[in-house]
PDB file of N, CA and C in Angstrom:
ATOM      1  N   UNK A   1      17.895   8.239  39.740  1.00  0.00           N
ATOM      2  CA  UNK A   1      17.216   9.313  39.051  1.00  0.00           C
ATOM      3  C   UNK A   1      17.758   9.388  37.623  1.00  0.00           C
ATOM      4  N   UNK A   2      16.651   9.743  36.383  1.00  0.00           N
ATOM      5  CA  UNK A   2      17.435   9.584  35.115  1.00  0.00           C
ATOM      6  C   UNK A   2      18.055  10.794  35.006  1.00  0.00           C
ATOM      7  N   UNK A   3      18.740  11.102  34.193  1.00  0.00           N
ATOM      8  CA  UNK A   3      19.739  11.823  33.590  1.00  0.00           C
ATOM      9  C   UNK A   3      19.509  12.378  32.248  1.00  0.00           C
ATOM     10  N   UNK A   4      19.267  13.491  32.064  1.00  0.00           N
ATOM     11  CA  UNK A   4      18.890  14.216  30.883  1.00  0.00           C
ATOM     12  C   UNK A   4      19.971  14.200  29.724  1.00  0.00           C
ATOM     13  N   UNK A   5      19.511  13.785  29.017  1.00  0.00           N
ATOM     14  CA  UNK A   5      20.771  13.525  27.836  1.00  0.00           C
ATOM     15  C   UNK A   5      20.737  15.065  26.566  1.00  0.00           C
ATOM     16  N   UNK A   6      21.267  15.671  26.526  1.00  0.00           N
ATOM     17  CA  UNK A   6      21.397  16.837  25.940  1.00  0.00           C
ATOM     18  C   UNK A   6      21.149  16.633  24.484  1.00  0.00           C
ATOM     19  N   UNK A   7      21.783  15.783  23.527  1.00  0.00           N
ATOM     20  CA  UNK A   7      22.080  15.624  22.557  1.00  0.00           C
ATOM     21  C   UNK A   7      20.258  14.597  22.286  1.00  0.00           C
ATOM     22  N   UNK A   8      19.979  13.687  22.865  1.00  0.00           N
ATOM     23  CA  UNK A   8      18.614  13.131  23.034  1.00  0.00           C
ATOM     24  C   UNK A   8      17.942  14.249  22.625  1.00  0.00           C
ATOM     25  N   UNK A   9      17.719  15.109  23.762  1.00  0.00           N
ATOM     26  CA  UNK A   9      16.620  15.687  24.414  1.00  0.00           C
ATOM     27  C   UNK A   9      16.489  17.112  22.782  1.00  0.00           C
ATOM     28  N   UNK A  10      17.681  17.561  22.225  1.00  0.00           N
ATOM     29  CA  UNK A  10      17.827  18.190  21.220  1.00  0.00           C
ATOM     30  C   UNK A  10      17.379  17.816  19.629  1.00  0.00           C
ATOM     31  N   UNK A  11      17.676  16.385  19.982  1.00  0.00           N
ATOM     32  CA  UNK A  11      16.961  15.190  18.709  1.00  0.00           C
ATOM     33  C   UNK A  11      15.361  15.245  18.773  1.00  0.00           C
ATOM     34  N   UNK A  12      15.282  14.764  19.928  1.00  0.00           N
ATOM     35  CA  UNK A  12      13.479  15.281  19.647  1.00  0.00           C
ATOM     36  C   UNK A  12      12.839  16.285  19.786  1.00  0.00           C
ATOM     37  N   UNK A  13      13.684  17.269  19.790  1.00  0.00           N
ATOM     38  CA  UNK A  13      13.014  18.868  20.285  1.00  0.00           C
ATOM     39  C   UNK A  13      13.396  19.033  18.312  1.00  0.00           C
ATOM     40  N   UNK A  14      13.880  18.728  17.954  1.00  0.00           N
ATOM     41  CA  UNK A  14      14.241  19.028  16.193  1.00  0.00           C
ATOM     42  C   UNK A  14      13.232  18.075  15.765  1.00  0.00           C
ATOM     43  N   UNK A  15      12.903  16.846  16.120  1.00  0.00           N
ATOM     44  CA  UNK A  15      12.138  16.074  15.534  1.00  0.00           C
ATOM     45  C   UNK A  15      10.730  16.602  15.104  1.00  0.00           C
ATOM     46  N   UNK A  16      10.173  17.297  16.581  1.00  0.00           N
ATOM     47  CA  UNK A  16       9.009  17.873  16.777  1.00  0.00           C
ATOM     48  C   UNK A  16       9.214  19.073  15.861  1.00  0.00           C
ATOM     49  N   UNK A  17       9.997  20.183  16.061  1.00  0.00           N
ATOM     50  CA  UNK A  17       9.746  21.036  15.415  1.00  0.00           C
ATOM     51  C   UNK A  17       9.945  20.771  13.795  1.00  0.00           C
ATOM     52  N   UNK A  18      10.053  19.507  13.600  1.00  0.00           N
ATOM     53  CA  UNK A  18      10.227  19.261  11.825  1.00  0.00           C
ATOM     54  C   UNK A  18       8.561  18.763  11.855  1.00  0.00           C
ATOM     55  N   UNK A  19       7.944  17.844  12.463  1.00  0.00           N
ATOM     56  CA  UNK A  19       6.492  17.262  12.296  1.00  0.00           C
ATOM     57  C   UNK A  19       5.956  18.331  12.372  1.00  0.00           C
ATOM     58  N   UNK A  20       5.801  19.463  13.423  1.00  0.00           N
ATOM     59  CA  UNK A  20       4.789  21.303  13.614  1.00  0.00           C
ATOM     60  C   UNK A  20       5.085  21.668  12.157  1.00  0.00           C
ATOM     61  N   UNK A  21       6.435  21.575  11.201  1.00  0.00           N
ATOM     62  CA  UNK A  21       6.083  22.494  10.282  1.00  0.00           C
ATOM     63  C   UNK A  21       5.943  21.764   9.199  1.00  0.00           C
ATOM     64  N   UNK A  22       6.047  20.200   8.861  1.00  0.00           N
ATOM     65  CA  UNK A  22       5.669  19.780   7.869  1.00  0.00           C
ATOM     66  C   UNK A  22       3.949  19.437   7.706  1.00  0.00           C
ATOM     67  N   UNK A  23       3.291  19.343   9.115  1.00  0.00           N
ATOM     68  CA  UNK A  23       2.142  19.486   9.095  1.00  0.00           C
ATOM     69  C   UNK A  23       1.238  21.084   9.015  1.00  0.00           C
ATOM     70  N   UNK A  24       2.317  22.548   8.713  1.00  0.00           N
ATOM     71  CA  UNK A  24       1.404  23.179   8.633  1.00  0.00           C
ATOM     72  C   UNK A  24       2.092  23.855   7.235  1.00  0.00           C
ATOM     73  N   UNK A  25       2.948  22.986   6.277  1.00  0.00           N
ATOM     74  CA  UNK A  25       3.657  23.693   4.926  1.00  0.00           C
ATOM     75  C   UNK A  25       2.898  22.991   4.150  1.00  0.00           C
ATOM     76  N   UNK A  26       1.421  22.644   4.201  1.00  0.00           N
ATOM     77  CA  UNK A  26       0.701  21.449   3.285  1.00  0.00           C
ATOM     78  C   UNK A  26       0.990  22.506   1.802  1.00  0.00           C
ATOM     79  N   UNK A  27       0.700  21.579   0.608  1.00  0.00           N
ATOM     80  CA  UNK A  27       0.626  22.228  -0.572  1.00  0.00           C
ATOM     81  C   UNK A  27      -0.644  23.458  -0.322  1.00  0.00           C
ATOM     82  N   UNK A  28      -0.662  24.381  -0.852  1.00  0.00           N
ATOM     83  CA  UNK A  28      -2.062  25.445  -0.895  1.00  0.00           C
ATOM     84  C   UNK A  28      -1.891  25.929  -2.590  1.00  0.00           C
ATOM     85  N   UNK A  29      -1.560  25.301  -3.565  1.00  0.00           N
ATOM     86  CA  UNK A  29      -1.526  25.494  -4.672  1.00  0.00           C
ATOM     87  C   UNK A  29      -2.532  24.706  -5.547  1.00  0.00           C
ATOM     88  N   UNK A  30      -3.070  25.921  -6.646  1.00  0.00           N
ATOM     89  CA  UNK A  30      -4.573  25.078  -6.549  1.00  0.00           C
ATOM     90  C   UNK A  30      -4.405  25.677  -8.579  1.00  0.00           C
ATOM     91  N   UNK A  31      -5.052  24.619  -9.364  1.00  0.00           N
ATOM     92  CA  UNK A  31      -5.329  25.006 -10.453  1.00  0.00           C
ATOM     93  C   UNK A  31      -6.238  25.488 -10.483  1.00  0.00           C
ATOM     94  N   UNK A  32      -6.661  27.008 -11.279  1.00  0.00           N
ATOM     95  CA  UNK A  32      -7.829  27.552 -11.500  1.00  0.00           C
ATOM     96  C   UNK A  32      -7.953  27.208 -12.966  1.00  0.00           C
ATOM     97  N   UNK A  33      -9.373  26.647 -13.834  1.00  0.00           N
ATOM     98  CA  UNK A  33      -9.320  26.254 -14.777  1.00  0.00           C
ATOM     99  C   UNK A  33     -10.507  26.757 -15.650  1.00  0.00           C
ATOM    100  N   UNK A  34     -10.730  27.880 -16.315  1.00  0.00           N
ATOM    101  CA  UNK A  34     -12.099  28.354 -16.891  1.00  0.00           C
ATOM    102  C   UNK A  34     -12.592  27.433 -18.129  1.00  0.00           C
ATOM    103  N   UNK A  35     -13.443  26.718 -17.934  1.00  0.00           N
ATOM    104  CA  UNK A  35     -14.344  26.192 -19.030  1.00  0.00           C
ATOM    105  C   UNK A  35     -15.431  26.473 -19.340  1.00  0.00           C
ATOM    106  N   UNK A  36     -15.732  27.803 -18.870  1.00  0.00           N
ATOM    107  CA  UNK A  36     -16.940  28.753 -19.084  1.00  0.00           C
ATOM    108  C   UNK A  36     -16.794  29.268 -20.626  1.00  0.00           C
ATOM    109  N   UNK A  37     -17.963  29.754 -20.928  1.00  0.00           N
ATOM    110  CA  UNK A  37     -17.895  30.648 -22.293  1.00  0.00           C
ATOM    111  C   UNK A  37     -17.741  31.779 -22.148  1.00  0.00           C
ATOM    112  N   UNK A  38     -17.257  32.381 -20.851  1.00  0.00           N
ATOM    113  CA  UNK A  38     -16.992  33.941 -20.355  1.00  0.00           C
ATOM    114  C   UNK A  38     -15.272  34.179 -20.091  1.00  0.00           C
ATOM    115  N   UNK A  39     -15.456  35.278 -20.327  1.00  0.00           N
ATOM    116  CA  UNK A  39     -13.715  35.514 -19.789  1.00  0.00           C
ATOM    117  C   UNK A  39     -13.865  35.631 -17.996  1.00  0.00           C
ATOM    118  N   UNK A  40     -13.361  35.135 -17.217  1.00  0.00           N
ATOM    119  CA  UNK A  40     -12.997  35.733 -15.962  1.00  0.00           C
ATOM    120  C   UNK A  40     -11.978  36.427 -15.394  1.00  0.00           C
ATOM    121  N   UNK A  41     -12.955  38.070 -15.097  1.00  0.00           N
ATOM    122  CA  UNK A  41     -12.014  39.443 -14.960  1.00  0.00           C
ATOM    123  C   UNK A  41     -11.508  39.558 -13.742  1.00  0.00           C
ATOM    124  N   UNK A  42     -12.069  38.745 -12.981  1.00  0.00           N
ATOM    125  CA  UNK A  42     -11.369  39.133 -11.060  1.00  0.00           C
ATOM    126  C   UNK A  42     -11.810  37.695 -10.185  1.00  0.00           C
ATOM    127  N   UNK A  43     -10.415  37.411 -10.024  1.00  0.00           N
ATOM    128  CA  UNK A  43     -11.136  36.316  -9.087  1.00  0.00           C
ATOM    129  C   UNK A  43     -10.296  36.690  -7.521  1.00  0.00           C
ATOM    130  N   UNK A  44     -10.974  36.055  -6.784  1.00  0.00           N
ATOM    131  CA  UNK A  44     -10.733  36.243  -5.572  1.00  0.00           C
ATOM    132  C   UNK A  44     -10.733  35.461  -4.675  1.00  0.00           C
ATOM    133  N   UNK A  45      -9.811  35.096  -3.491  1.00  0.00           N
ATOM    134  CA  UNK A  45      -9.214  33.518  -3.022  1.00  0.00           C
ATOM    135  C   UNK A  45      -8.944  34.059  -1.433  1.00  0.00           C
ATOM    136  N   UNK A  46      -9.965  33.965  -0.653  1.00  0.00           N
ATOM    137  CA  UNK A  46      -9.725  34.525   0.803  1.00  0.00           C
ATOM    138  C   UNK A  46      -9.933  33.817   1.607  1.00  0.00           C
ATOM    139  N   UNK A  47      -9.165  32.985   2.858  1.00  0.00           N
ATOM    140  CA  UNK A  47      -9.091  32.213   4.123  1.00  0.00           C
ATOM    141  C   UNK A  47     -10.921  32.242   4.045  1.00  0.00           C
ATOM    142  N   UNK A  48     -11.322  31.109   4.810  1.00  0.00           N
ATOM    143  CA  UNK A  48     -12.485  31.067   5.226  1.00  0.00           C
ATOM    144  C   UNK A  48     -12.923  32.107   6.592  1.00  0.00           C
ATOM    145  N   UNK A  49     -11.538  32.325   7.052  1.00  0.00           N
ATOM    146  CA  UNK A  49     -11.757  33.175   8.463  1.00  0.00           C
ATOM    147  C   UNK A  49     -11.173  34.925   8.055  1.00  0.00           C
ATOM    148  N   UNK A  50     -11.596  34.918   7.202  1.00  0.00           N
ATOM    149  CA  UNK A  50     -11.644  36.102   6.733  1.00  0.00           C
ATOM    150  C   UNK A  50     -12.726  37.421   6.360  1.00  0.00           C
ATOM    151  N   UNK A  51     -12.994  38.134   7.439  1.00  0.00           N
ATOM    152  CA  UNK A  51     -14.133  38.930   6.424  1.00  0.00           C
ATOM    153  C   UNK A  51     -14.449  39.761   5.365  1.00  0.00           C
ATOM    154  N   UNK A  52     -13.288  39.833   4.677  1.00  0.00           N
ATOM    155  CA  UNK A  52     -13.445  40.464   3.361  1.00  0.00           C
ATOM    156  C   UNK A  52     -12.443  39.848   2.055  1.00  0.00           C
ATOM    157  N   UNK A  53     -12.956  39.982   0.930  1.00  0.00           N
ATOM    158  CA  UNK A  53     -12.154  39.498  -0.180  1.00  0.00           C
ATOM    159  C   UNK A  53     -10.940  40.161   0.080  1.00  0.00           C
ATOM    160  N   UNK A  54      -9.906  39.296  -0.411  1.00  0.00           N
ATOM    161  CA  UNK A  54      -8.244  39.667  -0.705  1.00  0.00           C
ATOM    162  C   UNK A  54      -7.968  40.523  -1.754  1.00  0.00           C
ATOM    163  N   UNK A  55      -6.913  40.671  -2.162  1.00  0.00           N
ATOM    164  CA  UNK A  55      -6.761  41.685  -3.505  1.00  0.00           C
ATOM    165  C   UNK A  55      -7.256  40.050  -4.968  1.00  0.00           C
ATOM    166  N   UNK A  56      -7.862  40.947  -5.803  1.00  0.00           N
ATOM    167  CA  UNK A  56      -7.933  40.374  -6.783  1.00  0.00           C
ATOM    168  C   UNK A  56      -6.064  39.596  -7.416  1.00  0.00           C
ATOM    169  N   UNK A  57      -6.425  38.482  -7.385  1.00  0.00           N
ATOM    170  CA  UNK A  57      -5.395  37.188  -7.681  1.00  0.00           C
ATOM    171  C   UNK A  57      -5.119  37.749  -9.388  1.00  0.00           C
ATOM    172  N   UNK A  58      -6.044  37.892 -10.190  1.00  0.00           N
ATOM    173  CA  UNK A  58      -5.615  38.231 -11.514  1.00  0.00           C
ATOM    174  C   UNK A  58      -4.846  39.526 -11.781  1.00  0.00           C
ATOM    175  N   UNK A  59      -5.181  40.729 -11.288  1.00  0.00           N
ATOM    176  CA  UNK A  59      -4.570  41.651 -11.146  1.00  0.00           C
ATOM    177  C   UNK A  59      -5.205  42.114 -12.453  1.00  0.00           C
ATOM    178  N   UNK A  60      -4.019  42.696 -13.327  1.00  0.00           N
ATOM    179  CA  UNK A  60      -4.256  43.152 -14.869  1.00  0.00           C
ATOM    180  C   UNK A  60      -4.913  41.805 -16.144  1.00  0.00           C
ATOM    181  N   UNK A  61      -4.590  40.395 -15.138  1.00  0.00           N
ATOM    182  CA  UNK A  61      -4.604  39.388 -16.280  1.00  0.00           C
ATOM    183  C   UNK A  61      -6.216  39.155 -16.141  1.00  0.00           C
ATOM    184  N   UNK A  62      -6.306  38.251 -17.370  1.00  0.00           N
ATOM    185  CA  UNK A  62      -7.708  37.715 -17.479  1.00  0.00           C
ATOM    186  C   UNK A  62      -7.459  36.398 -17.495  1.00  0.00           C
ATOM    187  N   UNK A  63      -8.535  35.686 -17.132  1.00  0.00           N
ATOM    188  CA  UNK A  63      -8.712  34.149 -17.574  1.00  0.00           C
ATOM    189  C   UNK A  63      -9.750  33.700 -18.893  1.00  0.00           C
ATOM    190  N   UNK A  64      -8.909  33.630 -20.196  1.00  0.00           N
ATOM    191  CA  UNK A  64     -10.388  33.026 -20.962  1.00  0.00           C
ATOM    192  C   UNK A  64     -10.730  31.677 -20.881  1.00  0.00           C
ATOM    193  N   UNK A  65     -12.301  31.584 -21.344  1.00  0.00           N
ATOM    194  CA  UNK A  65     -12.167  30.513 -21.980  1.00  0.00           C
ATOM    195  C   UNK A  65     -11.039  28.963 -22.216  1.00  0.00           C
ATOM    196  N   UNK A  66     -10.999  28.345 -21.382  1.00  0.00           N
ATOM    197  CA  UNK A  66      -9.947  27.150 -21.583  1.00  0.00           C
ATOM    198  C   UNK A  66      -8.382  27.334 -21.025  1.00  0.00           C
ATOM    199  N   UNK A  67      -8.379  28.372 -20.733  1.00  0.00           N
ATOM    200  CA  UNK A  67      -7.370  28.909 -20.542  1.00  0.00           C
ATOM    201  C   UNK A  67      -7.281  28.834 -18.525  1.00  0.00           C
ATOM    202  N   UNK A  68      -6.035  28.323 -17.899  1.00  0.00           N
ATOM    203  CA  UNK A  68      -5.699  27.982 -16.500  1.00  0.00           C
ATOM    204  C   UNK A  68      -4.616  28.800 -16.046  1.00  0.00           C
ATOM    205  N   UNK A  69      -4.587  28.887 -14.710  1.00  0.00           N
ATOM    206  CA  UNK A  69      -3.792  29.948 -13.888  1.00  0.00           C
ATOM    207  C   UNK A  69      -3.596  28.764 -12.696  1.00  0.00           C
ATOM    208  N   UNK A  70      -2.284  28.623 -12.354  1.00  0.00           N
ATOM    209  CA  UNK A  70      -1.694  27.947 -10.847  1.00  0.00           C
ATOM    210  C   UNK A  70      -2.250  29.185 -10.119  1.00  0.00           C
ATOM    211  N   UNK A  71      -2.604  29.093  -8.742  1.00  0.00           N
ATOM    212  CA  UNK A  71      -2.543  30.015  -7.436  1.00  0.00           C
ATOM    213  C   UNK A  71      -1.738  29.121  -6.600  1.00  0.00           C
ATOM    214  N   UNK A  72      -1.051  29.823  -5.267  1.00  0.00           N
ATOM    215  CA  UNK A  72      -0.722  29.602  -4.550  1.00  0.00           C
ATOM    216  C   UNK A  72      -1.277  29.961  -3.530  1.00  0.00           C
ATOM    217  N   UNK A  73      -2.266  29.915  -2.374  1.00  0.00           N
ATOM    218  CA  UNK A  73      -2.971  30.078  -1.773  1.00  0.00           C
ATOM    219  C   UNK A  73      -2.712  30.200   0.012  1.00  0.00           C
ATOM    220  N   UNK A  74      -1.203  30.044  -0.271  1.00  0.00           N
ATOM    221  CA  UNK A  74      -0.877  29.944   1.379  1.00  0.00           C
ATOM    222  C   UNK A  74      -0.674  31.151   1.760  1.00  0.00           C
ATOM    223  N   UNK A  75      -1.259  32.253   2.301  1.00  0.00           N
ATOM    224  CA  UNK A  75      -1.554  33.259   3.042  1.00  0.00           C
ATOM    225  C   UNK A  75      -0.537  33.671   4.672  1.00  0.00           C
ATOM    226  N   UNK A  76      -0.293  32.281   5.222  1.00  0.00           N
ATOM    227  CA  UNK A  76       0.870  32.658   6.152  1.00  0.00           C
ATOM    228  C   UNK A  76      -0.375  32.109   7.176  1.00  0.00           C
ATOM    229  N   UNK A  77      -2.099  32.030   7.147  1.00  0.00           N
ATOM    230  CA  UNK A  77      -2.760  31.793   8.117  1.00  0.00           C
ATOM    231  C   UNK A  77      -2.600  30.178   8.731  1.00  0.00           C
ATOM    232  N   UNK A  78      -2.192  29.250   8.300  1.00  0.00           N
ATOM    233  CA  UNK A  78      -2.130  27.914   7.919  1.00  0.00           C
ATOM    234  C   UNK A  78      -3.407  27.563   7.765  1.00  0.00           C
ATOM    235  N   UNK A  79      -4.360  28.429   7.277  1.00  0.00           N
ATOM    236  CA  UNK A  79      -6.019  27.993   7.034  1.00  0.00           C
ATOM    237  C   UNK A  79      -5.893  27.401   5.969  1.00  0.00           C
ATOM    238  N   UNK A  80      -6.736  26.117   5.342  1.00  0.00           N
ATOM    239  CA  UNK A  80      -7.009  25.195   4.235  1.00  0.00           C
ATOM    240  C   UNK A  80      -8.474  25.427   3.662  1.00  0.00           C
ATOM    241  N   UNK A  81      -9.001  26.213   4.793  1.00  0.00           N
ATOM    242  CA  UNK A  81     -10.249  26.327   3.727  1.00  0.00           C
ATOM    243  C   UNK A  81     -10.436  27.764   3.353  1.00  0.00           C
ATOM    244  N   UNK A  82     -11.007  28.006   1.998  1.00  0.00           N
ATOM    245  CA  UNK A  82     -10.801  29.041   1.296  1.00  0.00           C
ATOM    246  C   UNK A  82     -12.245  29.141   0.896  1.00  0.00           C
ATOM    247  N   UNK A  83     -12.470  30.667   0.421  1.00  0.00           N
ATOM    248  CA  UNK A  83     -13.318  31.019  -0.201  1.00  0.00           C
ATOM    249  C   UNK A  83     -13.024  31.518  -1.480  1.00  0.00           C
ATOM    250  N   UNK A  84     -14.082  31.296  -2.852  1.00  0.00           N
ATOM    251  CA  UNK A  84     -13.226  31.946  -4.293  1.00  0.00           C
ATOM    252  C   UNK A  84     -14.612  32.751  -4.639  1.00  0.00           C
ATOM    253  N   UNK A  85     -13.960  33.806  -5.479  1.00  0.00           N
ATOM    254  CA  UNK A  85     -15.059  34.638  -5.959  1.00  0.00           C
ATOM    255  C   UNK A  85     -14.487  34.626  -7.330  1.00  0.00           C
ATOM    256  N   UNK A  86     -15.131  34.216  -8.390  1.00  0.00           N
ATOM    257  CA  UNK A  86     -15.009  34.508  -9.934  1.00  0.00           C
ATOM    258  C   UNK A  86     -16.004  35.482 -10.054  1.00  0.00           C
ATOM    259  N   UNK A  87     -15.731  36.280 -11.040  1.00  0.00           N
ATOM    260  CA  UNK A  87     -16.403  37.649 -11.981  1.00  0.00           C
ATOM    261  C   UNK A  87     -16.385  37.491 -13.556  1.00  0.00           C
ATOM    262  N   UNK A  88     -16.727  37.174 -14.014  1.00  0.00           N
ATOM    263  CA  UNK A  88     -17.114  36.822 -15.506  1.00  0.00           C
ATOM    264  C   UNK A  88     -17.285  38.171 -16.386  1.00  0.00           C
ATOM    265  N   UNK A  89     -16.866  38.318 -17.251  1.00  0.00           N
ATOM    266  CA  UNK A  89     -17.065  39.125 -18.286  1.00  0.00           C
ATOM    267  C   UNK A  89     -18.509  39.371 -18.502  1.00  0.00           C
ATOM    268  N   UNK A  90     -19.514  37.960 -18.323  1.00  0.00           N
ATOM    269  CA  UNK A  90     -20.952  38.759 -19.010  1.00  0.00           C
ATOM    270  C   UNK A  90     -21.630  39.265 -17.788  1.00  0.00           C
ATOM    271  N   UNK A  91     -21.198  39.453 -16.621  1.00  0.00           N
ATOM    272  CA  UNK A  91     -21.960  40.088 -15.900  1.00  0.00           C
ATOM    273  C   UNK A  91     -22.042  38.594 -14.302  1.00  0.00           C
ATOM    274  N   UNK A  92     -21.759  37.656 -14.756  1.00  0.00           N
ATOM    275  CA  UNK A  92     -21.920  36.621 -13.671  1.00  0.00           C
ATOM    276  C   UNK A  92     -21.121  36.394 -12.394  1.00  0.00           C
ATOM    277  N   UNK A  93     -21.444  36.384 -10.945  1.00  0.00           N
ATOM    278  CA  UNK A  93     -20.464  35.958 -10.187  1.00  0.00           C
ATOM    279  C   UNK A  93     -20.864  35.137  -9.771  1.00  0.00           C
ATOM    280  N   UNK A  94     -19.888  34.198  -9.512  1.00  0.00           N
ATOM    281  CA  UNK A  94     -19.657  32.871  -8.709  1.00  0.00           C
ATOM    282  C   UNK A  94     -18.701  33.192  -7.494  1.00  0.00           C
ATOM    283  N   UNK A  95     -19.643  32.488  -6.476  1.00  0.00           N
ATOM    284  CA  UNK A  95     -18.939  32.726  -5.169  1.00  0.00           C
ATOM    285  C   UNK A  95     -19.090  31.132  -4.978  1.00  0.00           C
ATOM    286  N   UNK A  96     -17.906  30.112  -4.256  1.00  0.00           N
ATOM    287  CA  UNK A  96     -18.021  29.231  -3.792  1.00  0.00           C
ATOM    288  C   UNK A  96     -17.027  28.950  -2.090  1.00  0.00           C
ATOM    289  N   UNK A  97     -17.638  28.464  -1.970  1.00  0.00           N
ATOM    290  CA  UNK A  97     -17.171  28.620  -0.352  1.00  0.00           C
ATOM    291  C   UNK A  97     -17.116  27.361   0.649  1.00  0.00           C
ATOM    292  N   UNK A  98     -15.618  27.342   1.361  1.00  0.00           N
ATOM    293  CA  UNK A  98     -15.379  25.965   1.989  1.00  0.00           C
ATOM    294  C   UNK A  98     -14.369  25.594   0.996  1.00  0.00           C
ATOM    295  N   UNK A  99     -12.979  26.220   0.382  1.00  0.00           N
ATOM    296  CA  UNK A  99     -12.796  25.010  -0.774  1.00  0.00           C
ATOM    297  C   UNK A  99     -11.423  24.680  -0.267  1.00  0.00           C
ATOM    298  N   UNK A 100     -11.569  23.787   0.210  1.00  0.00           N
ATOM    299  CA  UNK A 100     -10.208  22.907   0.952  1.00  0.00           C
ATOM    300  C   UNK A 100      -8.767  22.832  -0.261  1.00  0.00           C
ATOM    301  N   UNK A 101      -8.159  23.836   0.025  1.00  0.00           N
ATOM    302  CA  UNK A 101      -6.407  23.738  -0.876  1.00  0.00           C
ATOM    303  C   UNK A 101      -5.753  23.403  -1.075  1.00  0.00           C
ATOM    304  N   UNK A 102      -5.995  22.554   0.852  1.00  0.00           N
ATOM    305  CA  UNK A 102      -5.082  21.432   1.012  1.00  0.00           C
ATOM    306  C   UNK A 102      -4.958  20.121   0.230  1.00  0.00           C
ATOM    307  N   UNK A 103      -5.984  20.459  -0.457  1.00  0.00           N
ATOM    308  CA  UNK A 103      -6.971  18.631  -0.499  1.00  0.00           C
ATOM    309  C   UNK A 103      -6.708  18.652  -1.996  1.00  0.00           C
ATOM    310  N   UNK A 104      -7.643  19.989  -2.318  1.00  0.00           N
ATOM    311  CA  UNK A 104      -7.680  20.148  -4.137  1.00  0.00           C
ATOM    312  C   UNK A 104      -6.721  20.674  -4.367  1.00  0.00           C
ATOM    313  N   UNK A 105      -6.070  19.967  -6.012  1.00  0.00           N
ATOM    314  CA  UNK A 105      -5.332  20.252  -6.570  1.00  0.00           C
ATOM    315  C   UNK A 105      -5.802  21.167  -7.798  1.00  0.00           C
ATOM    316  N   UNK A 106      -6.590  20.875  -8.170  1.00  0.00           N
ATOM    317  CA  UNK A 106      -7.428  21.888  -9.713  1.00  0.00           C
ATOM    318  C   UNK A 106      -8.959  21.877  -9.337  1.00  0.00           C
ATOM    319  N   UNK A 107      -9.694  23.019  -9.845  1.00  0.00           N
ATOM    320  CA  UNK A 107     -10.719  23.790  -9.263  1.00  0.00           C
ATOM    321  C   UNK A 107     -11.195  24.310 -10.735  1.00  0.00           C
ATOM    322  N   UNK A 108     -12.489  23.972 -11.235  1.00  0.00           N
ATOM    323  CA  UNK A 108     -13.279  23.960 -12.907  1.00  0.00           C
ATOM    324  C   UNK A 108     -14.443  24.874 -12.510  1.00  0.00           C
ATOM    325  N   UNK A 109     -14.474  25.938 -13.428  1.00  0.00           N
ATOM    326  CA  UNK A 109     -15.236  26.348 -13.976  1.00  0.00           C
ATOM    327  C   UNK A 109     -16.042  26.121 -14.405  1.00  0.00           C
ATOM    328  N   UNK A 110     -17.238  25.809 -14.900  1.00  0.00           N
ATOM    329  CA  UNK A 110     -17.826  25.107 -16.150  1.00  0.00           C
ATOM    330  C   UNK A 110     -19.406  25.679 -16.299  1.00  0.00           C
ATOM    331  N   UNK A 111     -19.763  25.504 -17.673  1.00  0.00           N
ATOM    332  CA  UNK A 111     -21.474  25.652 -17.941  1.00  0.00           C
ATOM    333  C   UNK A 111     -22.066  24.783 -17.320  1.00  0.00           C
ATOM    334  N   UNK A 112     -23.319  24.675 -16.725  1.00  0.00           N
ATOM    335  CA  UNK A 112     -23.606  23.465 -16.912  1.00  0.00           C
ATOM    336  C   UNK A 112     -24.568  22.818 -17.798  1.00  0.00           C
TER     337      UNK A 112
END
């Protein structure tokens, strides 16, 4: 009959619990980048399994024109897909939805 090896059996019980959390600490940091001709006054960055927007990410700040903001997007849900809501100064919102955090690194604004 085998024999349970303590020091083994502790090696891969650490092994595993290092693969569970390096597969759920993915990056969730995402460039937000306005290349619009609007300022953006509120944006908003909520799990896909979420039913309502989060607190506004800008807070007091604005985004103009050319001007970029890092987010960090990890919420504690280990969800990767996100929803964003921009609010524009002239009156415009952009809602886009599905936006993988894990994946993207920078996220554009733009006219088209």
């Amino acid at each position: 009959m085998p024999r349970f090896n303590v020091k083994t059996g502790l090696l891969g019980l650490a092994v595993a619990c290092f693969l569970a959390t390096a597969a759920s600490a993915e990056d969730r940091h995402v460039k937000i980048i306005n290349e619009t001709n609007a300022t953006i006054v509120h944006f908003y960055g909520s799990n896909a399994g979420s039913k309502s927007w989060e607190e506004d990410v800008l807070g007091q700040d604005e985004l103009k024109p050319t001007e970029s903001v890092r987010i960090n997007f990890d919420d504690g849900s280990g969800y990767c897909l996100f929803d964003f809501k921009a609010v524009f100064s002239d009156g415009d919102v952009l809602i886009r939805k599905g936006i993988d955090v894990c994946k993207v690194g920078v996220y554009r604004y733009h006219t088209d």
